[in-house]
PDB file of N, CA and C in Angstrom:
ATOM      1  N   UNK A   1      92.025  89.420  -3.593  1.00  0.00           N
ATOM      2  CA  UNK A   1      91.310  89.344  -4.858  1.00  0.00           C
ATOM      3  C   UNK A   1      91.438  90.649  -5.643  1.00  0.00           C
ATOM      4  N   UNK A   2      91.184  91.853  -5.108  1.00  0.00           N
ATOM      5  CA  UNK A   2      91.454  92.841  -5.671  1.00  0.00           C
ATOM      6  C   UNK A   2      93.055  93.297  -6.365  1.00  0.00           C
ATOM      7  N   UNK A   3      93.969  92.440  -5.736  1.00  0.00           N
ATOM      8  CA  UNK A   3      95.206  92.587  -6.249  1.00  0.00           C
ATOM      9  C   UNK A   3      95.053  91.902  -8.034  1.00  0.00           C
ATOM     10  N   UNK A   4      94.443  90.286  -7.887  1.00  0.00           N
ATOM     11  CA  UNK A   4      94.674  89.570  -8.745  1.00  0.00           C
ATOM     12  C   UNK A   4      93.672  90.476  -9.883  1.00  0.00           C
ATOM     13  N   UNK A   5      92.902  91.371  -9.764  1.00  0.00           N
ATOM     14  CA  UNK A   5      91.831  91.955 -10.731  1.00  0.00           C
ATOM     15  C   UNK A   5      92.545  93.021 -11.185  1.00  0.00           C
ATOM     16  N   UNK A   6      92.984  93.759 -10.297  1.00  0.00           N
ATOM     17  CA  UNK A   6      93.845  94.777 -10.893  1.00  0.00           C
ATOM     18  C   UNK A   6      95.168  93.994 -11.968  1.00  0.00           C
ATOM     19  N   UNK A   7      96.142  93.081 -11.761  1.00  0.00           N
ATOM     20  CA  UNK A   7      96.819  92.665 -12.561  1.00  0.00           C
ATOM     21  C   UNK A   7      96.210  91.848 -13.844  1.00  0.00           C
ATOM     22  N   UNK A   8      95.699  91.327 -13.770  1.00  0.00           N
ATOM     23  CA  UNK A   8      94.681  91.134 -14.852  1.00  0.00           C
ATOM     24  C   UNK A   8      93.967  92.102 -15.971  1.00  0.00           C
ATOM     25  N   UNK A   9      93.655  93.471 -14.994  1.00  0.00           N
ATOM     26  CA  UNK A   9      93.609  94.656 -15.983  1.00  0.00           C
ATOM     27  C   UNK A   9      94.584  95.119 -16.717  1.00  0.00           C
ATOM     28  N   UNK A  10      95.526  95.244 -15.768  1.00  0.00           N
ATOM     29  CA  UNK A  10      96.995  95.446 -16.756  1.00  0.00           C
ATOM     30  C   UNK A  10      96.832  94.587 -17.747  1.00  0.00           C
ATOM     31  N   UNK A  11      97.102  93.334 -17.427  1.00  0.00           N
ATOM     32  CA  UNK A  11      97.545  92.138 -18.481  1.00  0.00           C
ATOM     33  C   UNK A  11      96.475  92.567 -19.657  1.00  0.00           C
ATOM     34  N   UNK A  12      95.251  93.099 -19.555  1.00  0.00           N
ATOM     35  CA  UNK A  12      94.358  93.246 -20.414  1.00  0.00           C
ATOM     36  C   UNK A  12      95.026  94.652 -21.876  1.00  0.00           C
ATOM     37  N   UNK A  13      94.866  95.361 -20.826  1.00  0.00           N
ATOM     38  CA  UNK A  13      95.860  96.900 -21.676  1.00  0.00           C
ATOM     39  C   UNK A  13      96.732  96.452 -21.882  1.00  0.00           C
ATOM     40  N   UNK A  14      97.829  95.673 -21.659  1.00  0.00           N
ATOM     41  CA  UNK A  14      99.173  95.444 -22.515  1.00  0.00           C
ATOM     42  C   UNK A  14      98.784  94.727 -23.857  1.00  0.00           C
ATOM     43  N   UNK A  15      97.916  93.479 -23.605  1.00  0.00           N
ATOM     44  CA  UNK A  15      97.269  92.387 -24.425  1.00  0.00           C
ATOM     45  C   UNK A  15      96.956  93.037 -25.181  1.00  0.00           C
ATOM     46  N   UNK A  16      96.234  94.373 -25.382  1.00  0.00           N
ATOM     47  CA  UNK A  16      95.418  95.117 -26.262  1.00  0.00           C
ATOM     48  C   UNK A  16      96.672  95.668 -27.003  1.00  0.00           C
ATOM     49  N   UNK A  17      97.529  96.412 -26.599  1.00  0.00           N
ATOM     50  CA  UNK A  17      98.905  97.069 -26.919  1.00  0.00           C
ATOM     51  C   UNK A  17      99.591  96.149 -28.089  1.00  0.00           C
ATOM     52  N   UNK A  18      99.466  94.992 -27.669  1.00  0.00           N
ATOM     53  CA  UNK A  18     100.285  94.041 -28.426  1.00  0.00           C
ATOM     54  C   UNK A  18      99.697  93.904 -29.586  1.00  0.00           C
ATOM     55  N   UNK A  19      98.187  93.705 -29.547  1.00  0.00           N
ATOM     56  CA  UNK A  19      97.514  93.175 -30.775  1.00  0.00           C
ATOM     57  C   UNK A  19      97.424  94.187 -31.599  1.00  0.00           C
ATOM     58  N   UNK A  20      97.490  95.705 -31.433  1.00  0.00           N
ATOM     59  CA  UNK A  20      97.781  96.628 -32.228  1.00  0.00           C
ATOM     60  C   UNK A  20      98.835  96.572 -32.707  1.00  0.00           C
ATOM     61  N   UNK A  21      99.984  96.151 -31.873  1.00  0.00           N
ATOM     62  CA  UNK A  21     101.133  96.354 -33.246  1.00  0.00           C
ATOM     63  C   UNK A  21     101.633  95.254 -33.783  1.00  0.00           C
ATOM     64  N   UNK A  22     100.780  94.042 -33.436  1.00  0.00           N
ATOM     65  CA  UNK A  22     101.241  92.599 -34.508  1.00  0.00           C
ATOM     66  C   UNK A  22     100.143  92.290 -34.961  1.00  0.00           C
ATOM     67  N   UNK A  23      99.134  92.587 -34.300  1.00  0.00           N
ATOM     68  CA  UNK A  23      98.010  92.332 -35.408  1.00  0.00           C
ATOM     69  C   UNK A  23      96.693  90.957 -34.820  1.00  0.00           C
ATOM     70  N   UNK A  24      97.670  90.912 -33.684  1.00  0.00           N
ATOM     71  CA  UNK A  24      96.918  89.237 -32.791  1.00  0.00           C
ATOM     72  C   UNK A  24      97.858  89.410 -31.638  1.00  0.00           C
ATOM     73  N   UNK A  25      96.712  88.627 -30.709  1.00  0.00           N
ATOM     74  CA  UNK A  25      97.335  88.290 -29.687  1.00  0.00           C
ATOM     75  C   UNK A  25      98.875  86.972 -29.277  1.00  0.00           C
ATOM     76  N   UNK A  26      99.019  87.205 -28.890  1.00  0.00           N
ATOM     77  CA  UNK A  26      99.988  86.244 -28.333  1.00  0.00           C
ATOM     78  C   UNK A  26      99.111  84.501 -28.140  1.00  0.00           C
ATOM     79  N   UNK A  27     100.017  83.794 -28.865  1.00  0.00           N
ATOM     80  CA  UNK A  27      99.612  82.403 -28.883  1.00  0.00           C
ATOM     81  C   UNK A  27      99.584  81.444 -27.370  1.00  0.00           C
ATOM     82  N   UNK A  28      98.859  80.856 -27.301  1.00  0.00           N
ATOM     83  CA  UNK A  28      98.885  79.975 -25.874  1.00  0.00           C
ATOM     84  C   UNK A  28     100.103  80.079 -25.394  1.00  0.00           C
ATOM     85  N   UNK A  29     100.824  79.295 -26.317  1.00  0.00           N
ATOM     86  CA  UNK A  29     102.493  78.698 -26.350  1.00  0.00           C
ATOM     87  C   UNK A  29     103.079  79.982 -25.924  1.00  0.00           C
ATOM     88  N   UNK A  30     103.045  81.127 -26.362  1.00  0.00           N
ATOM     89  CA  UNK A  30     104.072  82.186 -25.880  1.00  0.00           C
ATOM     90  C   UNK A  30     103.181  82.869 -24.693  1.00  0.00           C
ATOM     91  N   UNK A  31     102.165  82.644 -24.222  1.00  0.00           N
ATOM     92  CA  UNK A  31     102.172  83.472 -22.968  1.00  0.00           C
ATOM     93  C   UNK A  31     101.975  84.817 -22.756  1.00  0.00           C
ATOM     94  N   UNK A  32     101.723  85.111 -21.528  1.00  0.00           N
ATOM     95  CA  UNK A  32     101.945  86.331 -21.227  1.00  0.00           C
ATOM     96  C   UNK A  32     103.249  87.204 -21.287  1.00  0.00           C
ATOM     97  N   UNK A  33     104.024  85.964 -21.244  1.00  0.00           N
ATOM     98  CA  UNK A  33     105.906  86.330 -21.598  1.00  0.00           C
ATOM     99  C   UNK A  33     105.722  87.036 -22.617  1.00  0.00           C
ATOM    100  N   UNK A  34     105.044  87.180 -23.335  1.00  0.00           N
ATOM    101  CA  UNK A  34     105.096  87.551 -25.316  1.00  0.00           C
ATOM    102  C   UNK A  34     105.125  89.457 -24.717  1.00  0.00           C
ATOM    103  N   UNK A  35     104.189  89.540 -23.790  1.00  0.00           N
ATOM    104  CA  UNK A  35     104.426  91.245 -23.238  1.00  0.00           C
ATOM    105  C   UNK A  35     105.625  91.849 -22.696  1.00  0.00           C
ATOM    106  N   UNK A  36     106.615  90.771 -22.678  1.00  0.00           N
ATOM    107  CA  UNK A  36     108.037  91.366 -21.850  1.00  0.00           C
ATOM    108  C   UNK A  36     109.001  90.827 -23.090  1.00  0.00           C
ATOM    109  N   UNK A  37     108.952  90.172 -23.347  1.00  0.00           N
ATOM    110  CA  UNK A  37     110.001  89.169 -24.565  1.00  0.00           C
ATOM    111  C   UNK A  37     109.540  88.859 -25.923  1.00  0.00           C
ATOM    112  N   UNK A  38     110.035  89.869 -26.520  1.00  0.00           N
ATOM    113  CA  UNK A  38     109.710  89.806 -27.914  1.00  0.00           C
ATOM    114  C   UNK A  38     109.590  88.104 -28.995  1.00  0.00           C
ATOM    115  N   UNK A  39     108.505  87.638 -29.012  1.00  0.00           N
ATOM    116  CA  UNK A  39     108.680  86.389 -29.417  1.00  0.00           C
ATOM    117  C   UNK A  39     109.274  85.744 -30.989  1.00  0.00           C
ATOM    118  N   UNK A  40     109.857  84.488 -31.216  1.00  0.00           N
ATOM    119  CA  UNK A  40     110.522  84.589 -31.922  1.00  0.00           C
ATOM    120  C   UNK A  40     109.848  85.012 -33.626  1.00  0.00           C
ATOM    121  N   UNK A  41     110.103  85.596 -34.517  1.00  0.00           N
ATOM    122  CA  UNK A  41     109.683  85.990 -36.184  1.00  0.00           C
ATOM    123  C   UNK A  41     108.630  86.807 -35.804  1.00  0.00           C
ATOM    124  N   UNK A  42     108.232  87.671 -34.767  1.00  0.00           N
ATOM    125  CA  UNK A  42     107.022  88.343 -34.032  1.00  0.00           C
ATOM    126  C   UNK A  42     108.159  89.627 -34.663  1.00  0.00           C
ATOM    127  N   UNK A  43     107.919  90.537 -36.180  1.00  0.00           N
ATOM    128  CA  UNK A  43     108.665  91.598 -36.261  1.00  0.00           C
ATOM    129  C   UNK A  43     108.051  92.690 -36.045  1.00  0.00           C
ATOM    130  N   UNK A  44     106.492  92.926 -35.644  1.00  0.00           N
ATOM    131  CA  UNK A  44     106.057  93.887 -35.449  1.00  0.00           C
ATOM    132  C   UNK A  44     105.976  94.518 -33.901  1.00  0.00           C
ATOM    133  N   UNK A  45     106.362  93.248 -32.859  1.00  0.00           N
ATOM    134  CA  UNK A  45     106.473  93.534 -31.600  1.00  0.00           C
ATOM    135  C   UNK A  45     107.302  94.969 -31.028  1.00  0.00           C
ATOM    136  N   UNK A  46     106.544  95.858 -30.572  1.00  0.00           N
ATOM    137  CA  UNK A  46     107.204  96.818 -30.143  1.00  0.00           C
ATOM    138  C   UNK A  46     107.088  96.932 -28.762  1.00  0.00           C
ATOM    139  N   UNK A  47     107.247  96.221 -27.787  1.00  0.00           N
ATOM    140  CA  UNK A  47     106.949  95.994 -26.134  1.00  0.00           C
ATOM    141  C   UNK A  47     108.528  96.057 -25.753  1.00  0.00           C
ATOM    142  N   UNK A  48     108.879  95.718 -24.481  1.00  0.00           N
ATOM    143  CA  UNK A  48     108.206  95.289 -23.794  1.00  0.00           C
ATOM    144  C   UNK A  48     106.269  96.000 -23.458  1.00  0.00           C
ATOM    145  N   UNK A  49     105.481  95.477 -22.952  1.00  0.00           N
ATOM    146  CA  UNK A  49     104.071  95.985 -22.725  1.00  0.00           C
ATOM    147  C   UNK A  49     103.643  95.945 -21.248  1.00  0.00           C
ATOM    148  N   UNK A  50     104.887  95.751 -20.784  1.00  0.00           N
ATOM    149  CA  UNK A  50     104.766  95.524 -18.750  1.00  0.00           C
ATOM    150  C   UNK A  50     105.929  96.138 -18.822  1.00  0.00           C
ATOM    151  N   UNK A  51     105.799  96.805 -17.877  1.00  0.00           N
ATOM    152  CA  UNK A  51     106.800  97.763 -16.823  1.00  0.00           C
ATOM    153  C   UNK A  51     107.880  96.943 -16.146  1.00  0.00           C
ATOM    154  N   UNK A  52     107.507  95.591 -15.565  1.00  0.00           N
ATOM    155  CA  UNK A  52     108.038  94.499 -15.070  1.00  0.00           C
ATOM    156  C   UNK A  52     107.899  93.195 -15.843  1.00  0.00           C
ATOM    157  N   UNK A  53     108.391  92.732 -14.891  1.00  0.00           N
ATOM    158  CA  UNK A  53     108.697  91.039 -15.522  1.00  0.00           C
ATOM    159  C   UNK A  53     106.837  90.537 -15.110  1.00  0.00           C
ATOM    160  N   UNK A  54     106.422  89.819 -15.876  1.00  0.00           N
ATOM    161  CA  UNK A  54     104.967  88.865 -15.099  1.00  0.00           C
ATOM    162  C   UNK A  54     105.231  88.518 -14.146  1.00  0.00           C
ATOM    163  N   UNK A  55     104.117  89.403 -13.205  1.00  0.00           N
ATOM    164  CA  UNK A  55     103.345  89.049 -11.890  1.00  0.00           C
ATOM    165  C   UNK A  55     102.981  87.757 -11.458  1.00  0.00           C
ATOM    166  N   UNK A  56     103.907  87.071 -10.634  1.00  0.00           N
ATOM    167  CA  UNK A  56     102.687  85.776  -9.823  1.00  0.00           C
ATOM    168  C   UNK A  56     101.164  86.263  -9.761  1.00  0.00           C
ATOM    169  N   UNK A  57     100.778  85.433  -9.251  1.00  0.00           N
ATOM    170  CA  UNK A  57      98.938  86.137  -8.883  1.00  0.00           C
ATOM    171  C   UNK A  57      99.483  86.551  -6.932  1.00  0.00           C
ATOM    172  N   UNK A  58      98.412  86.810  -6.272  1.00  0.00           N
ATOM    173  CA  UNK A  58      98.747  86.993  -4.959  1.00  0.00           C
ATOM    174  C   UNK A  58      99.298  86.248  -4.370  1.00  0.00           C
ATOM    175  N   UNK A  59      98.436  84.308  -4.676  1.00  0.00           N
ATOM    176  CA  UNK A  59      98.878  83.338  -4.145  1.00  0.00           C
ATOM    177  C   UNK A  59     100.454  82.764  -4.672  1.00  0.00           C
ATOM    178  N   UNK A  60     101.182  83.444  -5.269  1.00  0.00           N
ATOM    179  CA  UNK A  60     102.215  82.646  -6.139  1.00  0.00           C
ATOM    180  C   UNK A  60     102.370  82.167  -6.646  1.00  0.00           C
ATOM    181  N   UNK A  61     101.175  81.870  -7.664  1.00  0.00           N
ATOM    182  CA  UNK A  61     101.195  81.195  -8.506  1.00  0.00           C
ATOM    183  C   UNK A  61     100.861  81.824  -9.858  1.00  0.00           C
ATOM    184  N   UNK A  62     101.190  80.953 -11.097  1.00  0.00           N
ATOM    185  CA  UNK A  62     101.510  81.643 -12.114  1.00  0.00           C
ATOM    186  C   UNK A  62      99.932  82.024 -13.035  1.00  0.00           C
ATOM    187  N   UNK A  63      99.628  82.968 -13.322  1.00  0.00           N
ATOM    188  CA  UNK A  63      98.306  83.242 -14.212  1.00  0.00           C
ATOM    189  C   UNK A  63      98.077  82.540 -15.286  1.00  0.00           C
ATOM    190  N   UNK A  64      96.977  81.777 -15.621  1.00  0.00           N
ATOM    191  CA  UNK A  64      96.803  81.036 -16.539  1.00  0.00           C
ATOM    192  C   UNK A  64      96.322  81.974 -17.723  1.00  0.00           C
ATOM    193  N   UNK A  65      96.904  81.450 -18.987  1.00  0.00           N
ATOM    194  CA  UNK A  65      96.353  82.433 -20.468  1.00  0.00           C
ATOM    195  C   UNK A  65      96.194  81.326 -21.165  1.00  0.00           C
ATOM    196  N   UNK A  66      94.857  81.639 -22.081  1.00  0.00           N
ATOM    197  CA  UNK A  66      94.880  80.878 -23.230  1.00  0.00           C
ATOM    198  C   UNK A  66      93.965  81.528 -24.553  1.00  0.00           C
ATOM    199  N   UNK A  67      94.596  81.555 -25.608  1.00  0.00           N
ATOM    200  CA  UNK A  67      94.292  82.306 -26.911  1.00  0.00           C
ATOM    201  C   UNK A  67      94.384  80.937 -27.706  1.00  0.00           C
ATOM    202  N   UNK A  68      92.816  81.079 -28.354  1.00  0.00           N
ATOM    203  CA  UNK A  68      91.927  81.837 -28.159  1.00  0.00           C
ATOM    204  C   UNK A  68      91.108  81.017 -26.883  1.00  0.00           C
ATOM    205  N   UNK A  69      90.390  82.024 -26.499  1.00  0.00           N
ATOM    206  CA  UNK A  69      89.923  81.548 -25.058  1.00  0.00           C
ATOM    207  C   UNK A  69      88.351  80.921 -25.353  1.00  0.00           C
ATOM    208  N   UNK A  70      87.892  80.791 -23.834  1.00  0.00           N
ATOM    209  CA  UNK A  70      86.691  79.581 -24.358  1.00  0.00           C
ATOM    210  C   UNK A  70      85.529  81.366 -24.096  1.00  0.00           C
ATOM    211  N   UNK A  71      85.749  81.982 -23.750  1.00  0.00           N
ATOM    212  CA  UNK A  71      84.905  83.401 -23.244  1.00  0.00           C
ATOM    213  C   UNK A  71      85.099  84.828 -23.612  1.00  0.00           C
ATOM    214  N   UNK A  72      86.192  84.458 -24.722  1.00  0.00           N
ATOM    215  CA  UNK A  72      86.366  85.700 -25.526  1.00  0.00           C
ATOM    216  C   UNK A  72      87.881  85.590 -26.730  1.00  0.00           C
ATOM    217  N   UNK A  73      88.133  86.560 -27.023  1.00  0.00           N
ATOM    218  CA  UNK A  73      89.726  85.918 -27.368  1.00  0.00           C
ATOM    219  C   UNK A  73      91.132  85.439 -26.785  1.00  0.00           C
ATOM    220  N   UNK A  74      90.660  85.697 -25.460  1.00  0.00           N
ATOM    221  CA  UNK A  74      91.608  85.170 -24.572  1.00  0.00           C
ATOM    222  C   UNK A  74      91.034  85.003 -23.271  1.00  0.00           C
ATOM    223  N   UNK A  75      91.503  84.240 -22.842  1.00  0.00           N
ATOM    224  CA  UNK A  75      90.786  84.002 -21.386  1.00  0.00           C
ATOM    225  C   UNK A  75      92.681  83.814 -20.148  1.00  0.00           C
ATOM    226  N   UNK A  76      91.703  84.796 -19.203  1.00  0.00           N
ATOM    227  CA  UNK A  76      93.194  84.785 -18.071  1.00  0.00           C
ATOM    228  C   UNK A  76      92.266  84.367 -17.058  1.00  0.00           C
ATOM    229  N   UNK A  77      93.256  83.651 -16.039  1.00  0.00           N
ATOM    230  CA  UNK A  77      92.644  83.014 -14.750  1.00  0.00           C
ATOM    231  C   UNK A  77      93.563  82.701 -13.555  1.00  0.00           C
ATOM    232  N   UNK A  78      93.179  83.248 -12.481  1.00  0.00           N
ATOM    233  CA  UNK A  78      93.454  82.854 -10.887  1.00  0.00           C
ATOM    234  C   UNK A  78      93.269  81.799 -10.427  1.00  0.00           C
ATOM    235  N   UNK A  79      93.512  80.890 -10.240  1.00  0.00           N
ATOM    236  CA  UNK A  79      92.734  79.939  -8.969  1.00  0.00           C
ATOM    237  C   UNK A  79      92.483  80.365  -7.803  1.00  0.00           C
ATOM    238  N   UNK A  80      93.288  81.685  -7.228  1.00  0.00           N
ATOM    239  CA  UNK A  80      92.421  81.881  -6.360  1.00  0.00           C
ATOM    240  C   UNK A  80      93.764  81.047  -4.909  1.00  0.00           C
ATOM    241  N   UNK A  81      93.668  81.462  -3.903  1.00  0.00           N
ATOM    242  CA  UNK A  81      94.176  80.954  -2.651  1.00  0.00           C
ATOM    243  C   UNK A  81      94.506  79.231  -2.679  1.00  0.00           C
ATOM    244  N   UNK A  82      93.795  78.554  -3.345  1.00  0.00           N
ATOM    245  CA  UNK A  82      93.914  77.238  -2.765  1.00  0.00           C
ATOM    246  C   UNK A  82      94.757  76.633  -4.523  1.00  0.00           C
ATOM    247  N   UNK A  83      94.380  77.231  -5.509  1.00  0.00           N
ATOM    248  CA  UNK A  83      95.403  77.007  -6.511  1.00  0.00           C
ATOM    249  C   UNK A  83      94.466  75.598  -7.385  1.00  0.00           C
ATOM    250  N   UNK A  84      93.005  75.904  -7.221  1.00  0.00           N
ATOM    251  CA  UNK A  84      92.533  74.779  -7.748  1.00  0.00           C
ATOM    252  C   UNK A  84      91.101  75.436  -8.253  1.00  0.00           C
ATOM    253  N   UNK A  85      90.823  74.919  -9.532  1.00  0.00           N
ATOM    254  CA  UNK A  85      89.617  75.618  -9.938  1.00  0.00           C
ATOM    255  C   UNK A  85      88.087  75.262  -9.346  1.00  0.00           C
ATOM    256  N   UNK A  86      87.559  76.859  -9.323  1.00  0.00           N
ATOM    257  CA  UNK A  86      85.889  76.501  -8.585  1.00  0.00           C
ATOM    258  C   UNK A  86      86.765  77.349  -7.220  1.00  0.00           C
ATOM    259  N   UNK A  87      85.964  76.996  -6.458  1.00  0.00           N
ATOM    260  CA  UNK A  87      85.957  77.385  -5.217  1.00  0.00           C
ATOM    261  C   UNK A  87      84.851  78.797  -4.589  1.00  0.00           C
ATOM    262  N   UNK A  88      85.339  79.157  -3.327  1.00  0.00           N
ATOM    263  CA  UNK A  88      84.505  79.936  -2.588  1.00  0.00           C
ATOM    264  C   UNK A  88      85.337  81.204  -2.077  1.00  0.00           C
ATOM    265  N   UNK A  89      84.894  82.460  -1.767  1.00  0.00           N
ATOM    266  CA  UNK A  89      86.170  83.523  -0.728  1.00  0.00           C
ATOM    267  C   UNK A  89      87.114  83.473  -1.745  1.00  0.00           C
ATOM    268  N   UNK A  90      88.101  83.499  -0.808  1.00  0.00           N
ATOM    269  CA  UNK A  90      89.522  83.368  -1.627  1.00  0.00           C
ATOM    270  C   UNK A  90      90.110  82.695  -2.022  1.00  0.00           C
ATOM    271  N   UNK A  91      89.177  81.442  -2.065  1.00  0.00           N
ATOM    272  CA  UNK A  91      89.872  80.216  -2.907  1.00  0.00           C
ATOM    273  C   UNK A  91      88.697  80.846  -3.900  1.00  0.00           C
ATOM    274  N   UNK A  92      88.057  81.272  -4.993  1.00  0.00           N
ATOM    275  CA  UNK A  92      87.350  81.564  -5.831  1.00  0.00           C
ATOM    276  C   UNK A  92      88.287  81.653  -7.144  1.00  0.00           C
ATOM    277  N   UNK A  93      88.206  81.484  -8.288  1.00  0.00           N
ATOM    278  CA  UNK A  93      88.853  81.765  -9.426  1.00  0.00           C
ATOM    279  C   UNK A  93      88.884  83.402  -9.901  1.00  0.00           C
ATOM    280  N   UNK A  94      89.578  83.636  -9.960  1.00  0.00           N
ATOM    281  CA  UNK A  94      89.285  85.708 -10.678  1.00  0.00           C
ATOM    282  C   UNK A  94      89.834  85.106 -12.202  1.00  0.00           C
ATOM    283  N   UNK A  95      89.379  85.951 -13.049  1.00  0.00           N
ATOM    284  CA  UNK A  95      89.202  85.632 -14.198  1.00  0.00           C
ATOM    285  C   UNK A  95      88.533  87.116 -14.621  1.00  0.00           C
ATOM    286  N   UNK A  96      89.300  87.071 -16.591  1.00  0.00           N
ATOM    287  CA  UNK A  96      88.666  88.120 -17.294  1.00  0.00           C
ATOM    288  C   UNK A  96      87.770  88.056 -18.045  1.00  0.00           C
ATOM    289  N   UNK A  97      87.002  87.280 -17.732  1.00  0.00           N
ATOM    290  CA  UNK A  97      85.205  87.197 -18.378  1.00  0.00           C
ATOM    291  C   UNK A  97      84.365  87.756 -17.252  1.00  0.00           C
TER     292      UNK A  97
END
């Protein structure tokens, strides 16, 4: 869990990075990809905003984003070990709310 919180922080500081130099976040549709791959008529993008390519979560599976989110302007999410939302331990969701 502590892995998936720490990448999530990142994802947070890049997210922030981005919206300073286009002005908004990255749309559902483009993803967290939008921090490594300049998206298309996006001319203010100056990233990449990750060091690397996007992180699986711990479990291997891919981080959910959605702008605008239901808990802030974006909402990111884990499922967590079992890869299904809700849960307990390490099947629990990590999330940036």
């Amino acid at each position: 869990m502590k892995v998936a919180k720490a990448q999530i922080d990142a994802f947070e500081k890049s997210l922030e990075a981005y919206r300073l130099d286009t002005g908004r976040y990255p749309t559902t549709e483009q993803g967290l990809a939008a921090l490594i791959t300049q998206p298309p008529g996006q001319t203010k993008w100056a990233g990449p905003y990750l060091k690397k390519a996007v992180p699986l979560d711990p479990w291997g599976q891919a981080y959910l984003y959605k702008q605008p989110g239901y808990h802030g302007d974006y909402d990111i999410t884990s499922y967590g070990k079992d890869g299904k939302a809700g849960g307990q331990g390490e099947d629990a969701d990590i999330n940036n709310w």
